[in-house]
Structures are given as structure tokens and as C-alpha cells.
Protein backbone atom coordinates (compact mmCIF):
# COMPACT_ATOMS: atom_id res chain seq x y z
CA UNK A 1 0.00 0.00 0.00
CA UNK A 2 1.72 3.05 -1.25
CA UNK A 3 0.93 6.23 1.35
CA UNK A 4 -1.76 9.16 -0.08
CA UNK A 5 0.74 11.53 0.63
CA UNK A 6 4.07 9.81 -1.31
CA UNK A 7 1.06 9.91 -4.45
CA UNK A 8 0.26 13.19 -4.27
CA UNK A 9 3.99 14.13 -3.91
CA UNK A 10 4.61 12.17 -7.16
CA UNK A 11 2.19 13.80 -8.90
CA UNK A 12 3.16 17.39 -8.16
CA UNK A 13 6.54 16.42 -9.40
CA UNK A 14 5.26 15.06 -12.50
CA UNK A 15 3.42 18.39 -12.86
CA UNK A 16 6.54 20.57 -12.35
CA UNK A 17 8.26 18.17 -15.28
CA UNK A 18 5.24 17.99 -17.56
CA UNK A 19 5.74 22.19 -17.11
CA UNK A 20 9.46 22.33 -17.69
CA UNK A 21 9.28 20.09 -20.62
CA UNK A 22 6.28 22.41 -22.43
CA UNK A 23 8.98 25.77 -21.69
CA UNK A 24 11.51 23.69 -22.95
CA UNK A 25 9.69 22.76 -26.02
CA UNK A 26 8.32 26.11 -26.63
CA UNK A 27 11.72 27.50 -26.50
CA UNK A 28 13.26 25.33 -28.49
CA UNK A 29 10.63 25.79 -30.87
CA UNK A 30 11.37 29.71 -31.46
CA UNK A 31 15.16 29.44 -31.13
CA UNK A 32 17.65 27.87 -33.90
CA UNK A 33 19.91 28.78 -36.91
CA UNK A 34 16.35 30.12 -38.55
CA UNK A 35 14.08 31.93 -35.53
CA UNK A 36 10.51 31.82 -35.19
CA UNK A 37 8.97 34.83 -33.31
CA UNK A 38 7.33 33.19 -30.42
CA UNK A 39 4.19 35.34 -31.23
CA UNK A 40 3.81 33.38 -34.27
CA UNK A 41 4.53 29.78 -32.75
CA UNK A 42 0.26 28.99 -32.07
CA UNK A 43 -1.34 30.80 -35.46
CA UNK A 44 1.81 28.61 -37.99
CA UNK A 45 0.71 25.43 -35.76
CA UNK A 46 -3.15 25.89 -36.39
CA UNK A 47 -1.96 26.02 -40.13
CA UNK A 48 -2.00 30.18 -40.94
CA UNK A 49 1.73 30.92 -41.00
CA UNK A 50 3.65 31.42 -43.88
CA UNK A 51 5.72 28.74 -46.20
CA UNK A 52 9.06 29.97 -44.45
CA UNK A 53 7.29 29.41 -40.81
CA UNK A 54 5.68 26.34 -41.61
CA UNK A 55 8.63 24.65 -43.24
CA UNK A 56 10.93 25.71 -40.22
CA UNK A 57 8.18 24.63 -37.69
CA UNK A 58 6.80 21.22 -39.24
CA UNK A 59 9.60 19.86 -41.42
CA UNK A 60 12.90 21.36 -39.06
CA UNK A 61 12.07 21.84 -35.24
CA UNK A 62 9.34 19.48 -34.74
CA UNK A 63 10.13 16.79 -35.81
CA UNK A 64 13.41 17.16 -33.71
CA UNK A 65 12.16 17.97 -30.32
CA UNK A 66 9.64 15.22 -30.48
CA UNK A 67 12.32 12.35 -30.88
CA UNK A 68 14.85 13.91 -28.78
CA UNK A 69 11.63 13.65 -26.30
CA UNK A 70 10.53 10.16 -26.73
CA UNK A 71 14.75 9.13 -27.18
CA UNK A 72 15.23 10.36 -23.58
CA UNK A 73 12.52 8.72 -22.26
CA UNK A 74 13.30 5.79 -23.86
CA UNK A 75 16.93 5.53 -22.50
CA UNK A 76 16.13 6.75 -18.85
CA UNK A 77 13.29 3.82 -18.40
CA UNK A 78 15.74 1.49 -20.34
CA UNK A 79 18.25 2.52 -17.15
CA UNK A 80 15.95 2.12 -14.82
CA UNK A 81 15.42 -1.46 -15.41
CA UNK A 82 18.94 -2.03 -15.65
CA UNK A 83 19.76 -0.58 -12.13
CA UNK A 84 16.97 -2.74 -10.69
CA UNK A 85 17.77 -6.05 -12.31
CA UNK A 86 21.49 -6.41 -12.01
CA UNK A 87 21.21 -4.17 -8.10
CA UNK A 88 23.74 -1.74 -9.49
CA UNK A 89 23.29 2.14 -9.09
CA UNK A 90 26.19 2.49 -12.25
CA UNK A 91 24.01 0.49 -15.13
CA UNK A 92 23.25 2.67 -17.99
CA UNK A 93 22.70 1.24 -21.33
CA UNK A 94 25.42 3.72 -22.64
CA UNK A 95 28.18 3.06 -20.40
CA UNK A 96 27.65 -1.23 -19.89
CA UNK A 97 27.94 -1.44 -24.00
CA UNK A 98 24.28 -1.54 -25.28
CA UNK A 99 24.48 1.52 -27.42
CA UNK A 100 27.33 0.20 -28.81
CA UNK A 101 26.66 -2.84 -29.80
CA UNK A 102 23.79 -1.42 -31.21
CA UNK A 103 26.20 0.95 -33.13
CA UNK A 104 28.16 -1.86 -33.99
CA UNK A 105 25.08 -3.82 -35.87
CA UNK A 106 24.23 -0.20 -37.72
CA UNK A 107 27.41 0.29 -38.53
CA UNK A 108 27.77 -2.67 -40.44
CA UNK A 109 24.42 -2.90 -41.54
CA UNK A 110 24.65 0.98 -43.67
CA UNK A 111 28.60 -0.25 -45.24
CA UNK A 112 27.91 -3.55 -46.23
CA UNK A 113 24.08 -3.77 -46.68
CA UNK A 114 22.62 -0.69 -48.83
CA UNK A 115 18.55 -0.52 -49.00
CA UNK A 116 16.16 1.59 -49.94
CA UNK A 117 15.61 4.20 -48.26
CA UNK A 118 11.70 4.19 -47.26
CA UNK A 119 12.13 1.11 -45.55
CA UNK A 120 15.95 1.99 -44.21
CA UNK A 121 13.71 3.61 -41.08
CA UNK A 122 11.58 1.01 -39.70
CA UNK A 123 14.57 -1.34 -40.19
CA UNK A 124 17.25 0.25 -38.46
CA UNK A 125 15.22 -0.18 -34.90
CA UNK A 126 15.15 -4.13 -35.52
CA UNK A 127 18.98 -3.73 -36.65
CA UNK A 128 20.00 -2.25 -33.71
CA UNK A 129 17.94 -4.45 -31.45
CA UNK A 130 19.79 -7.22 -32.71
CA UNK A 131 22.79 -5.82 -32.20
CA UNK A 132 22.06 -4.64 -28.76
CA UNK A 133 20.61 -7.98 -27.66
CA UNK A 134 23.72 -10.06 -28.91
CA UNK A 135 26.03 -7.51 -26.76
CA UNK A 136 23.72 -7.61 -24.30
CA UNK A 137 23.87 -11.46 -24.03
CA UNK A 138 26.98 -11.66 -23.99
CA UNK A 139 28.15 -9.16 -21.20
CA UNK A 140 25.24 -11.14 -19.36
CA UNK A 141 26.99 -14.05 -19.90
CA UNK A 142 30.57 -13.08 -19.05
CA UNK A 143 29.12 -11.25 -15.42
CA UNK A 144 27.04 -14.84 -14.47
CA UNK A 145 28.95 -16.93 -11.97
CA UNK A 146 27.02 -20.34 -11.63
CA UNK A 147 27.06 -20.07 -7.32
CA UNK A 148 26.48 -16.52 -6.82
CA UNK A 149 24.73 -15.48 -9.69
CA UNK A 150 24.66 -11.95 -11.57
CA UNK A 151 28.07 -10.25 -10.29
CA UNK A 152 26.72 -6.17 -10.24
CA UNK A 153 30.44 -4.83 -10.30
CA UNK A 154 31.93 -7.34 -12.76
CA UNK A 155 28.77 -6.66 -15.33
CA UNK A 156 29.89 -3.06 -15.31
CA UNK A 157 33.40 -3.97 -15.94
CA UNK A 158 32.36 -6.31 -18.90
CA UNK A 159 30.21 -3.94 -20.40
CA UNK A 160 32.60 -1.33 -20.24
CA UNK A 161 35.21 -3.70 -21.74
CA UNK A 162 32.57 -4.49 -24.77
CA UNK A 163 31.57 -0.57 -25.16
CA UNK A 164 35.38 0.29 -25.93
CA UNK A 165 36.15 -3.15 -27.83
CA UNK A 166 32.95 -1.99 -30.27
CA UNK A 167 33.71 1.75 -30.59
CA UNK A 168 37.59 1.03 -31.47
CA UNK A 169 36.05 -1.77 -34.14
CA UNK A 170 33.47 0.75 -35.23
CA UNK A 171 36.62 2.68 -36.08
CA UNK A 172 38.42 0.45 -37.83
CA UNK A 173 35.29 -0.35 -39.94
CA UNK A 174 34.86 2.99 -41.01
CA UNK A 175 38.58 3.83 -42.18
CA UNK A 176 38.26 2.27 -45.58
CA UNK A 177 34.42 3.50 -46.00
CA UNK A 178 33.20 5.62 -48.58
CA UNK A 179 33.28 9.86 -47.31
CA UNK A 180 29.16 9.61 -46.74
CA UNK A 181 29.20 6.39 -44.76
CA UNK A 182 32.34 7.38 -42.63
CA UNK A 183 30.19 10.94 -42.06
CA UNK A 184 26.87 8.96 -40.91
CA UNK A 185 29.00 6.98 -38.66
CA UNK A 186 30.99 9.56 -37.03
CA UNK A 187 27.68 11.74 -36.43
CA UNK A 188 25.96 8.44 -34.89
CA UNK A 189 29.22 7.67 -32.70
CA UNK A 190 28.95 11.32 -31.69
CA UNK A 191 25.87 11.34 -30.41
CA UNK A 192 24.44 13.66 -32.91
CA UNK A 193 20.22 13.19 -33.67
CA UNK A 194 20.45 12.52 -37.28
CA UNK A 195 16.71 11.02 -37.55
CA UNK A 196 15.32 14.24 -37.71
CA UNK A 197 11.98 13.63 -39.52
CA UNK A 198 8.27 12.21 -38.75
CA UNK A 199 8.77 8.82 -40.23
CA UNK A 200 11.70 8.10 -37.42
CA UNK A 201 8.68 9.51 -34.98
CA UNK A 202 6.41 6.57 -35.96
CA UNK A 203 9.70 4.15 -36.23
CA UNK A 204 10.42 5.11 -32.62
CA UNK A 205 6.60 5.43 -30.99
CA UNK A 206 5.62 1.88 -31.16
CA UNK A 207 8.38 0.66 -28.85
CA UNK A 208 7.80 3.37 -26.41
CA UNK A 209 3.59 2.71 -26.25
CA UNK A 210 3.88 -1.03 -26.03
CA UNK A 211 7.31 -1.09 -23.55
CA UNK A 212 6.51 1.97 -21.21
CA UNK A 213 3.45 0.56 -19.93
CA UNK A 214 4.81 -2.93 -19.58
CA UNK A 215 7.77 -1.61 -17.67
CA UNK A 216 4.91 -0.01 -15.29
CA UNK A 217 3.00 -3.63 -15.06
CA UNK A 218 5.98 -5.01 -13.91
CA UNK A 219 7.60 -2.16 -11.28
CA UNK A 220 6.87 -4.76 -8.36
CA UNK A 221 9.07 -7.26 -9.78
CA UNK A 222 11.42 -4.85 -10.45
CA UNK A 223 11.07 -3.98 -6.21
CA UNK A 224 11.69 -7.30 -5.77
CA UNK A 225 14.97 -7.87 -8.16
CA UNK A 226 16.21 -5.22 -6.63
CA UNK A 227 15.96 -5.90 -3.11
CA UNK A 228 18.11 -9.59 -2.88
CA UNK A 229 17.35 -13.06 -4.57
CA UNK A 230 16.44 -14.80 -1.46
CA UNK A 231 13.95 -12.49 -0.90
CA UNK A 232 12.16 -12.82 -4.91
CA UNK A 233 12.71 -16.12 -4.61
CA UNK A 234 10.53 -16.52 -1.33
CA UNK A 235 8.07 -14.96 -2.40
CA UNK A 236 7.63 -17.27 -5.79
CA UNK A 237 9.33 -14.51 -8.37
CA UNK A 238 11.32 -16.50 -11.32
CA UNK A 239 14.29 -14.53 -10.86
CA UNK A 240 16.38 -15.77 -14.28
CA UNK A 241 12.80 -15.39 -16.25
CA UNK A 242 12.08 -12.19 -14.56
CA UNK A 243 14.97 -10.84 -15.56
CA UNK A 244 15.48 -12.10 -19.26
CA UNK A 245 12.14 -10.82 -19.83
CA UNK A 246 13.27 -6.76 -18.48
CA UNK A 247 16.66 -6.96 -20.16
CA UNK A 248 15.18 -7.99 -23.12
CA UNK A 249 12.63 -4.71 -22.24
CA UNK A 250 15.60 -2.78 -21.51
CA UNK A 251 17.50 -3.51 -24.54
CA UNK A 252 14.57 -2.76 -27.09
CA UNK A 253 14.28 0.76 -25.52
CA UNK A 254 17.98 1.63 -25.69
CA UNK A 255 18.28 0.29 -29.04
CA UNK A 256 14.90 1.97 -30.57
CA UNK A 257 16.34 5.37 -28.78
CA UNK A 258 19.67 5.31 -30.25
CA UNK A 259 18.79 3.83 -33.58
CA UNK A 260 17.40 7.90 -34.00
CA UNK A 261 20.37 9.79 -31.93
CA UNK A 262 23.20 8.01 -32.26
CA UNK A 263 25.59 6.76 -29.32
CA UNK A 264 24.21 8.86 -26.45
CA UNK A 265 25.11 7.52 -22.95
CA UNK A 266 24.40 8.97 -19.16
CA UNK A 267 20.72 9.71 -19.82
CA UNK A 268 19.83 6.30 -18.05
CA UNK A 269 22.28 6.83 -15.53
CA UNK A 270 21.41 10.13 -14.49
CA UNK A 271 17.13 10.14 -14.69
CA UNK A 272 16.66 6.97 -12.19
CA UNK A 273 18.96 8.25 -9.79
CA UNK A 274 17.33 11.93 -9.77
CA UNK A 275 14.06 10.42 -9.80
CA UNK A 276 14.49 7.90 -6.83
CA UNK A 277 16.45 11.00 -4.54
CA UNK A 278 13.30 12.78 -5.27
CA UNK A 279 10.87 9.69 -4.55
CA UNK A 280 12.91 6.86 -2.88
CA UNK A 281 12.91 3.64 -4.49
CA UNK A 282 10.04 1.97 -5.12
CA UNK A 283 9.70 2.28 -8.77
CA UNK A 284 6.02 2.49 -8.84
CA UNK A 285 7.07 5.63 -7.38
CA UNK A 286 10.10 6.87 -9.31
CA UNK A 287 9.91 5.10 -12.77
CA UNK A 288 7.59 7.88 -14.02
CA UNK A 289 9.37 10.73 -12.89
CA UNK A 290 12.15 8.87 -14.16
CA UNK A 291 10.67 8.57 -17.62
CA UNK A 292 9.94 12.45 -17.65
CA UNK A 293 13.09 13.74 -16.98
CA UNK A 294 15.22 11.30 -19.43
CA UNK A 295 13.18 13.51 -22.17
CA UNK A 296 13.44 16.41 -20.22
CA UNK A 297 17.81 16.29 -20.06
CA UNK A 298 17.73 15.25 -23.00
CA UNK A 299 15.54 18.07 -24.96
CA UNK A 300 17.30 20.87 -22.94
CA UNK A 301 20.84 19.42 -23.93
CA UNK A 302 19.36 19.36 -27.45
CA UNK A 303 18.14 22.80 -27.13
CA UNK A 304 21.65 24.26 -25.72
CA UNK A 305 23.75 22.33 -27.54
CA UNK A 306 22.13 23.18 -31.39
CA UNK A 307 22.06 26.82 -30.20
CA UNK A 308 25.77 27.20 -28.63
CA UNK A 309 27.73 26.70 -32.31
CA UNK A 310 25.79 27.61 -34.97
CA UNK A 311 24.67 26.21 -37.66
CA UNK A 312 25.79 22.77 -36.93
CA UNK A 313 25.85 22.75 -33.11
CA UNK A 314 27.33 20.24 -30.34
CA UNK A 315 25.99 16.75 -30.61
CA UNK A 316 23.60 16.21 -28.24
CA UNK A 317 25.58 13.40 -26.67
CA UNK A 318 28.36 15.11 -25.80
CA UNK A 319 26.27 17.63 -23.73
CA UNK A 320 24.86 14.90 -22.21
CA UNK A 321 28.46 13.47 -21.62
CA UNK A 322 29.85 17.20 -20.20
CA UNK A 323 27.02 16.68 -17.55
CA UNK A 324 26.68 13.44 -17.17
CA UNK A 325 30.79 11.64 -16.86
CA UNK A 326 31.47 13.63 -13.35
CA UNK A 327 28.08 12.54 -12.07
CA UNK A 328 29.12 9.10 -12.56
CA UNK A 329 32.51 9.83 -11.05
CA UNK A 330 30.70 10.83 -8.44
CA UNK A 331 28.31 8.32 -8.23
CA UNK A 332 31.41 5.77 -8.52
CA UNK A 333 33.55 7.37 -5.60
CA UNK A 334 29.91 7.33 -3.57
CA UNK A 335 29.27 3.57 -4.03
């Protein structure tokens, strides 16, 4: 039984987020290598501005802010379920290898197998899925110890180990490309939101309505992986089911999200840990507030970084990475 007044605490928080995200939207909206007067924003949405302000606002910023949104989102829940299923605080699918194994299978999938380019967008979620799962599997596998089960420092070790091993290879892959693929490739690795366009929107929405509310279905499992495994087990949870089933959640999130940005890592480290200081950590609690504020750091590192160096900007992911690498230092040095 969760207490009336830990409810209506979550839900002034998610009112305070829902708030900062609108600002942040609307001010992304009006800012950018072309401006948009603000006073203009509602009549070129409701279809009366000109070409110039509905090209800028529908085909340009839109588009944009909307997947950066639902990107964030989708990384901060994916880190979230990491953190509760292997019990450590320092899981992020950016910094245990996810995203780059994802990379990895995108990487090799635009050098070696060309396709048209209608379906190149619904394709390059499954692509990096696969990817992501195999890596995924395989740190998994290399953290496992047969008597004590999932070793939490030794899985962030291995992934760590896999996340470099894939970026050098990415490297290597890319030094006898052609000048486009090398350019895709080094934007992706960068971080740098290159699906910029509505059909990545609907490429990207599906995982997010199906996963997000499946994630919520199962937060008391997730209380209960990440309490101890004599604990789930006495109470009947299948703890190597339970968990195959989340990472599997986990991975399809990460990989959708960064099939559309490129390499971005520290959102899922940094949105469950804000989110549980501000709710504690029952993620019934905290995996909402969690959710908002992945697409909240996220859009405002967007917003900053396309508006700091104009007209190409910083890559979103290193903004994210300015922020986010001495919050896991400290986070490391903490724990």
C-alpha cells in the first residue's frame, strides 16, 4: 500500500516536469539557426503561417524535439530497469555497451548492406535491437557466476570492456568507407540526432507505447529484483525469467532510442537516480518521474547544444556526456 501523501507528492513532481518540458519545447521551438517569433509559434501550428514558418516549424524543429523527447525517455526507463535487475546504481545502457553494440550492428548494416531508403527507417530499430541484444547477451553471460549469480560490479566492468572493444572496431570499420558512410557513422558515434523527420517519430513510438506501460505492469518485480534473490525467490518470483524478460525490455528501448540519436550515454544513468532522490525507491514511485526527466535532459541538452555553435551545433551526446561523466565519477567514488 503506497501512502496518499508519497502519491500526491509524485504527482506534483510530474506536474513541475510535464511544465518544464512544455517551456523547454516552446523555447526550443522559437530558437535555432532560422528563428521563429514566439508570437507566431500557435497561429503557424493551427496552419495560418507562412511557407518559411511552416517549413521551419513542421519539417525542421518538430520533428526534432519530439524524438529527442521520446529518445530520452526511452533511454532513462531502459536505465531504470537495468539498475533494478542487475542491483547496481552504475548500469546505464550507454556506459555497460548496449548503445554500442547497437552501433556496432548499424554500422555494419549501412557499409555492407545498402537498402532503400523508405524502408531503411523502420529497419534500423530491428537492426540495432539485434545488435544490442547479442552484446547484451553476452556481457550477461561473461558477469554470471554459476554459485552466486549476476556479479553487479563485474557486469559493469564487462560492459565497459565491450563498449570500448565496439567503438575502437566501429573505427576500424569505417577507415576504408566511402566519405558519406564514414560521415553517418561519425555523427551516430557522436551522439548527434540525425533522424530528424516524422517517419523516425512513428519508427520510434511503437516501442515506447507497447514497452513503457509494460515496464509499469511489472515495477513490483522490479522492487523485488532489486531488493536480494532470497527475498524474490521466497516470495515465488522466477528470478532468471524475470529478468530475461526486463533486459530484453531494456534492450529494445535503448536500441529503438539510439537507432534515431546516435551513441548517447548517461541519460539512463542520471534520470533513475534523480528520480528515486526525489521519490525513494520503489519504482512504482520513481519510474515515471524517471521517464519524464530522461526527455526532459535530454531536450534541454538538445536545445543548448544546437544553439551554442551555430549552424551545426554540439551533438547532443556530448552535452549529455559534459554533464553526465562527473556525475558518474561521483556516483562511482559514492558507491
Amino acid at each position: 500500500m503506497i501512502e496518499p501523501s508519497l502519491i500526491r507528492r509524485q504527482r506534483l513532481f510530474v506536474i513541475v516536469l510535464v511544465a518544464l518540458i512544455t517551456i523547454t519545447i516552446v523555447v526550443g521551438l522559437g530558437i535555432g539557426y532560422s528563428s521563429l517569433s514566439y508570437d507566431r509559434l500557435l497561429p503557424t501550428l493551427f496552419g495560418q503561417g507562412t511557407f518559411k514558418e511552416s517549413f521551419v516549424l513542421f519539417s525542421i524543429r518538430l520533428p526534432r524535439i519530439i524524438i529527442t523527447l521520446l529518445a530520452g525517455m526511452a533511454l532513462a526507463l531502459s536505465g531504470a530497469i537495468l539498475q533494478g535487475i542487475t542491483r547496481n546504481d552504475l548500469a546505464d545502457p550507454g556506459i555497460i555497451g548496449i548503445n554500442s553494440g547497437a552501433g556496432m550492428a548499424i554500422a555494419l548494416f549501412v557499409l555492407y548492406f545498402p537498402i532503400d531508403t523508405g524502408s531503411f527507417v523502420y529497419i534500423l530499430p530491428l537492426i540495432a535491437f539485434l545488435g544490442a541484444m547479442l552484446t547484451a547477451g553476452l556481457i550477461y553471460l561473461f558477469s554470471y557466476n554459476r554459485t552466486s549469480g549476476l556479479q553487479p560490479v563485474r557486469l559493469v566492468l564487462v560492459g565497459v570492456g565491450f563498449s570500448l572493444a565496439l567503438s575502437g572496431f566501429m573505427i576500424v570499420l569505417i577507415s576504408s568507407a566511402e566519405r558519406t558512410q564514414v560521415d553517418f557513422i561519425a555523427k551516430w558515434i557522436a551522439g548527434n540526432i540525425w533522424g530528424t523527420d516524422w517517419p523516425f517519430i512513428w519508427a520510434l513510438l511503437p516501442w515506447l507505447v507497447v514497452l513503457i506501460p509494460f515496464t509499469l505492469y511489472k515495477a513490483n518485480r522490479l522492487n523485488l529484483l532489486a531488493l536480494n534473490e532470497p527475498v524474490a525467490i521466497g516470495v515465488g518470483v522466477q528470478i532468471e525469467k524475470e529478468r530475461i524478460v526486463l533486459l530484453l525490455a531494456a534492450v529494445a528501448l535503448a536500441a529503438s532510442a539510439v537507432s534515431v540519436t546516435g551513441g548517447i550515454a548517461f541519460v539512463g544513468l542520471m534520470a533513475p537516480h534523480i528520480a528515486k532522490s526525489l521519490m525513494g525507491p520503489r519504482h512504482q514511485l520513481f519510474l515515471p518521474l524517471a521517464i519524464l526527466l530522461g526527455g526532459w535532459l535530454l531536450l534541454i541538452a538538445d536545445t543548448i547544444g544546437r544553439n551554442v555553435a551555430e549552424p551545426d551545433g554540439i551533438p547532443v551526446g556530448i552535452m549529455v556526456a559534459l554533464i553526465g561523466a562527473p556525475y558518474f565519477v561521483y556516483l562511482l567514488l559514492k558507491k
